[in-house]
Protein backbone atom coordinates (compact mmCIF):
# COMPACT_ATOMS: atom_id res chain seq x y z
CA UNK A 1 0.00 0.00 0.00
CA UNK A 2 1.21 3.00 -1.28
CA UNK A 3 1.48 6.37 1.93
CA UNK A 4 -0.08 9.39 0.47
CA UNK A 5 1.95 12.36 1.70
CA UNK A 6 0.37 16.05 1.58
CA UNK A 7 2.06 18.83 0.66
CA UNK A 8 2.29 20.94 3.37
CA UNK A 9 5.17 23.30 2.38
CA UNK A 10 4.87 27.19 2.73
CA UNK A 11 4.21 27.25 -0.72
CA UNK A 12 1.00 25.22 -0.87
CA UNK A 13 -0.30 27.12 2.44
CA UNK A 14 0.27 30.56 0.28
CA UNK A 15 -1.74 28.92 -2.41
CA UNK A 16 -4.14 27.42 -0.32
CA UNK A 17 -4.99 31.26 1.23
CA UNK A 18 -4.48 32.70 -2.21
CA UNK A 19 -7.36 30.63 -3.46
CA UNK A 20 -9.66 31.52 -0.60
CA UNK A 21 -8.47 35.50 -0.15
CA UNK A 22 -10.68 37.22 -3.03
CA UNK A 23 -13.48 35.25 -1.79
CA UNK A 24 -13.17 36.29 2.04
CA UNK A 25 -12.31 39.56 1.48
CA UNK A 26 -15.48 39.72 -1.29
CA UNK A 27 -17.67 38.49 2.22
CA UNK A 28 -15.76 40.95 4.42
CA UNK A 29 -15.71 43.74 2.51
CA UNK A 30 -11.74 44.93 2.70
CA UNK A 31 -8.79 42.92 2.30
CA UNK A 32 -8.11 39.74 4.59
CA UNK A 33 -5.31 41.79 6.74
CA UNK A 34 -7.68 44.20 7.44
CA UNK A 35 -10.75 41.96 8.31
CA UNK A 36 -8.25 40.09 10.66
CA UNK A 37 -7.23 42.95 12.67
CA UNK A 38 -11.15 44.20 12.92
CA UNK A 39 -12.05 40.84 14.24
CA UNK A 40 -9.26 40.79 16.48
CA UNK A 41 -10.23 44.45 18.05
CA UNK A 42 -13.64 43.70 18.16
CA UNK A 43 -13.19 40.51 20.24
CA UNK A 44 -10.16 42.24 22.48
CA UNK A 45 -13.04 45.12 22.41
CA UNK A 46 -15.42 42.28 24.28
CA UNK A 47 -12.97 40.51 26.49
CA UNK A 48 -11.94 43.78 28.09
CA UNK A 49 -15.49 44.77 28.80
CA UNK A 50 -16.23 41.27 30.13
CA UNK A 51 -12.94 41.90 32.51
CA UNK A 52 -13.94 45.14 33.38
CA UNK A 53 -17.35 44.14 34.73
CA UNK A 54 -16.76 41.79 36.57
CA UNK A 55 -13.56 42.58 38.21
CA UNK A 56 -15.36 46.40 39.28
CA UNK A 57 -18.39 44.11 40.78
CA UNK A 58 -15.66 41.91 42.73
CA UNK A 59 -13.78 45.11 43.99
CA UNK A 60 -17.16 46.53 44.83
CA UNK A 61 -18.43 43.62 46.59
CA UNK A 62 -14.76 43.69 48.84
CA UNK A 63 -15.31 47.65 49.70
CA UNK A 64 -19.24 46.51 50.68
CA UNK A 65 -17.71 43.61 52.93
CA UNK A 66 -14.64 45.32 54.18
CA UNK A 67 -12.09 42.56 53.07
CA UNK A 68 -9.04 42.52 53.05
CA UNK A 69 -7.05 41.73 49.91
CA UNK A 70 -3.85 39.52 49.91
CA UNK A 71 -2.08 38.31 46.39
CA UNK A 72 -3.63 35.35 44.30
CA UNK A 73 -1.13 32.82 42.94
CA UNK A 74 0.04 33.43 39.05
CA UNK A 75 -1.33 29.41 38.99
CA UNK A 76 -5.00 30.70 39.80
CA UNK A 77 -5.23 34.68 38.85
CA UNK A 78 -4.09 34.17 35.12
CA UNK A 79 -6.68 31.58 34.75
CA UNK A 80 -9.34 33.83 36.67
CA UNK A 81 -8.14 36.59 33.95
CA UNK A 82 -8.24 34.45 31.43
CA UNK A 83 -11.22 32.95 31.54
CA UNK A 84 -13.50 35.43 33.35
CA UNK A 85 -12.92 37.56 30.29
CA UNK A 86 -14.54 35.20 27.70
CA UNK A 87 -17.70 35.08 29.88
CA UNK A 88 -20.63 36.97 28.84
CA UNK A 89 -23.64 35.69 30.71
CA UNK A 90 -24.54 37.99 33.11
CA UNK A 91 -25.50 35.03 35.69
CA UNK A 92 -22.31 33.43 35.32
CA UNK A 93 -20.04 36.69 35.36
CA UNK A 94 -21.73 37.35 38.81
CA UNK A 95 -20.71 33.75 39.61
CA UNK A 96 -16.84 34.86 38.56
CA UNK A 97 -16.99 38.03 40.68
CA UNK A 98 -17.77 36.21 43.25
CA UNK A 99 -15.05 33.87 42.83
CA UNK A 100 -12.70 36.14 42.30
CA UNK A 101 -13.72 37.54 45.78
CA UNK A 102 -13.45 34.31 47.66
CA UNK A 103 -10.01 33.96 46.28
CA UNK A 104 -8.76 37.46 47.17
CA UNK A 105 -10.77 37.36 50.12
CA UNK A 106 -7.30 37.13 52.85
CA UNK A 107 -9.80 35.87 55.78
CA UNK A 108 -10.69 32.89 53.20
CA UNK A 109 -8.18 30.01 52.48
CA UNK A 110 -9.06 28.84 49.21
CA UNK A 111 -6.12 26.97 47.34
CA UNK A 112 -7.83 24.90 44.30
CA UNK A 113 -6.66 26.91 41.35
CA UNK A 114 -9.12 24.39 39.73
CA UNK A 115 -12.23 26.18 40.18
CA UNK A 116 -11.73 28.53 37.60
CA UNK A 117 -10.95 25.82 34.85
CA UNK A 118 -14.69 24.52 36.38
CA UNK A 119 -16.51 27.77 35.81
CA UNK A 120 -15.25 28.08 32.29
CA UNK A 121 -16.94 24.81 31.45
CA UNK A 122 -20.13 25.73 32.64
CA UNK A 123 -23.28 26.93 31.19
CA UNK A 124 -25.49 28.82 33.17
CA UNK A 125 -28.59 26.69 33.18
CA UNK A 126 -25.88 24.23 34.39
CA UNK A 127 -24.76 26.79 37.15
CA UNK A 128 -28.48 27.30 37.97
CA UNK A 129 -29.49 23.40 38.06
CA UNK A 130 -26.09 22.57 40.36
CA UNK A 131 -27.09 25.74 42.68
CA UNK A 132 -30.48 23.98 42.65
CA UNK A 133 -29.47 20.41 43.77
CA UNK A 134 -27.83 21.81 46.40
CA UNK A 135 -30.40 23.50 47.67
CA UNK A 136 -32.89 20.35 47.30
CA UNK A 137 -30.59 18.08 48.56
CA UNK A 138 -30.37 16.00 45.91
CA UNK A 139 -32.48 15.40 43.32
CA UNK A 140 -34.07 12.04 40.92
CA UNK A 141 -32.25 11.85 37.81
CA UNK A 142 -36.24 12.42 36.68
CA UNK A 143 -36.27 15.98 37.88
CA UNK A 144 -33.38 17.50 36.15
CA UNK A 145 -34.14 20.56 34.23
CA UNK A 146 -30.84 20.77 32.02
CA UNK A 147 -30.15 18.07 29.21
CA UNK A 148 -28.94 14.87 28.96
CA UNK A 149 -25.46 16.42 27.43
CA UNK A 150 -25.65 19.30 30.55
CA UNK A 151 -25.79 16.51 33.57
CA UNK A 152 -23.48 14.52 31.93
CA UNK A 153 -20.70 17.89 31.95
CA UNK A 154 -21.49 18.49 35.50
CA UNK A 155 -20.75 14.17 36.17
CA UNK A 156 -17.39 14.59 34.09
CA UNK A 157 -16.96 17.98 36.45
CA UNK A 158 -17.59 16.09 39.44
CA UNK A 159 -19.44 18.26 40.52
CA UNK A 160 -22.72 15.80 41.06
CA UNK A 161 -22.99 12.06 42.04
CA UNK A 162 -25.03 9.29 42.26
CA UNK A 163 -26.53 8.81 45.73
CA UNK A 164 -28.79 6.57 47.90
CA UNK A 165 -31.35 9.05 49.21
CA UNK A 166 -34.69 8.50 51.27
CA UNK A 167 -34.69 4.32 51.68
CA UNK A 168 -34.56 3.94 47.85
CA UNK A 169 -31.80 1.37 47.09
CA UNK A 170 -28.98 2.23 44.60
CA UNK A 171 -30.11 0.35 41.55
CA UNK A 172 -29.20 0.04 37.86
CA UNK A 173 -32.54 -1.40 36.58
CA UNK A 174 -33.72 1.05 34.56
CA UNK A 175 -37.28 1.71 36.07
CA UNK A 176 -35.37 2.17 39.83
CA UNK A 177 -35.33 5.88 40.60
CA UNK A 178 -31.63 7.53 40.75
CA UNK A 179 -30.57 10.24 42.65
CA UNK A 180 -27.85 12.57 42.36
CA UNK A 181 -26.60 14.98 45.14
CA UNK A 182 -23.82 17.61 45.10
CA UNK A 183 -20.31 16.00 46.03
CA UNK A 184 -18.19 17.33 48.44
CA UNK A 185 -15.94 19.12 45.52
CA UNK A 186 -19.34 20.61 44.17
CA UNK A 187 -19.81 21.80 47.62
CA UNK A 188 -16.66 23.60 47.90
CA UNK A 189 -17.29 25.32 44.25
CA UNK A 190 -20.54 26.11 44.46
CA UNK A 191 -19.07 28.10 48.21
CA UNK A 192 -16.70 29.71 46.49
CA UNK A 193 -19.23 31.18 43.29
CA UNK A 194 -21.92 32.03 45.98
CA UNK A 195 -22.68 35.63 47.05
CA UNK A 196 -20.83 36.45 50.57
CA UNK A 197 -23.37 36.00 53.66
């Protein structure tokens, strides 16, 4: 059996964007350069706004609470700057200013630098549901109001598990009711997104 090998010199690249230039820049309306950098502003444009809002809600949240503020590690803050600045749900940035309170917070000893990587992966009728469980207890696997594809993200999270609850028997027949509670991780997370009491 003969290996096909692709080209994949410089030269076939600068054909390969040569082909598909006139036509991008015919849907963009300049040239390809300049439709690059307009993206690029624009989306720099967003992230910054996203950063500013929600880091002038944290700091205004410390000044309301009278914290004091002590460094957060490079492993956790350039994550919490990263990320925090893609999100654009107002539900969820309020869950990011309040993390990034918790973790500036010098009274509070949070250390996980993985609860930002969490928050990033979450959608905020996930957010919503997980505050929910919590709040319930626990819930049947019948009573979910997120989709199939949502529970599963906050299982691969960890941030919910299957439980025994109220005398039913753990069971995998399919008819046997299941019930999923918060785990102790999903505890900790949910803490640290939570508005200070």
């Amino acid at each position: 059996m003969e290996n096909t090998k692709f080209d994949i010199t410089s030269t076939a690249i600068e054909k390969g964007i040569d082909l598909i230039a006139g036509f991008i820049e015919k849907l963009a309306g300049s040239s390809l350069e300049e439709a690059g950098l307009l993206l690029s502003d624009k989306i720099r444009t967003r992230r910054l706004r996203n950063q500013i809002k929600i880091f002038s809600d944290a700091k205004r949240i410390a000044e309301e609470n009278n914290l004091s503020i002590k460094h957060i590690n490079l492993k956790t803050l350039i994550p919490l700057l990263e990320f925090s600045s893609l999100e654009e749900d107002e539900t969820l940035q309020k869950k990011w200013s309040n993390l990034i309170v918790k973790f500036s917070d010098a009274n509070q000893h949070y250390e996980s630098s993985i609860f930002p990587f969490i928050l990033n992966q979450l959608s905020a009728s996930e957010a919503i549901e997980l505050d929910r469980i919590q709040l319930k207890k626990g819930i049947r696997s019948t009573s979910f109001r997120i989709s199939e594809i949502q529970i599963s993200n906050l299982k691969r999270l960890g941030l919910i598990d299957r439980i025994i609850n109220e005398g039913f028997m753990f069971s995998e027949e399919e008819n046997s009711p299941v019930y999923y509670s918060v785990t102790e991780i999903g505890i900790q997370f949910i803490n640290c997104c939570s508005s200070i009491k």
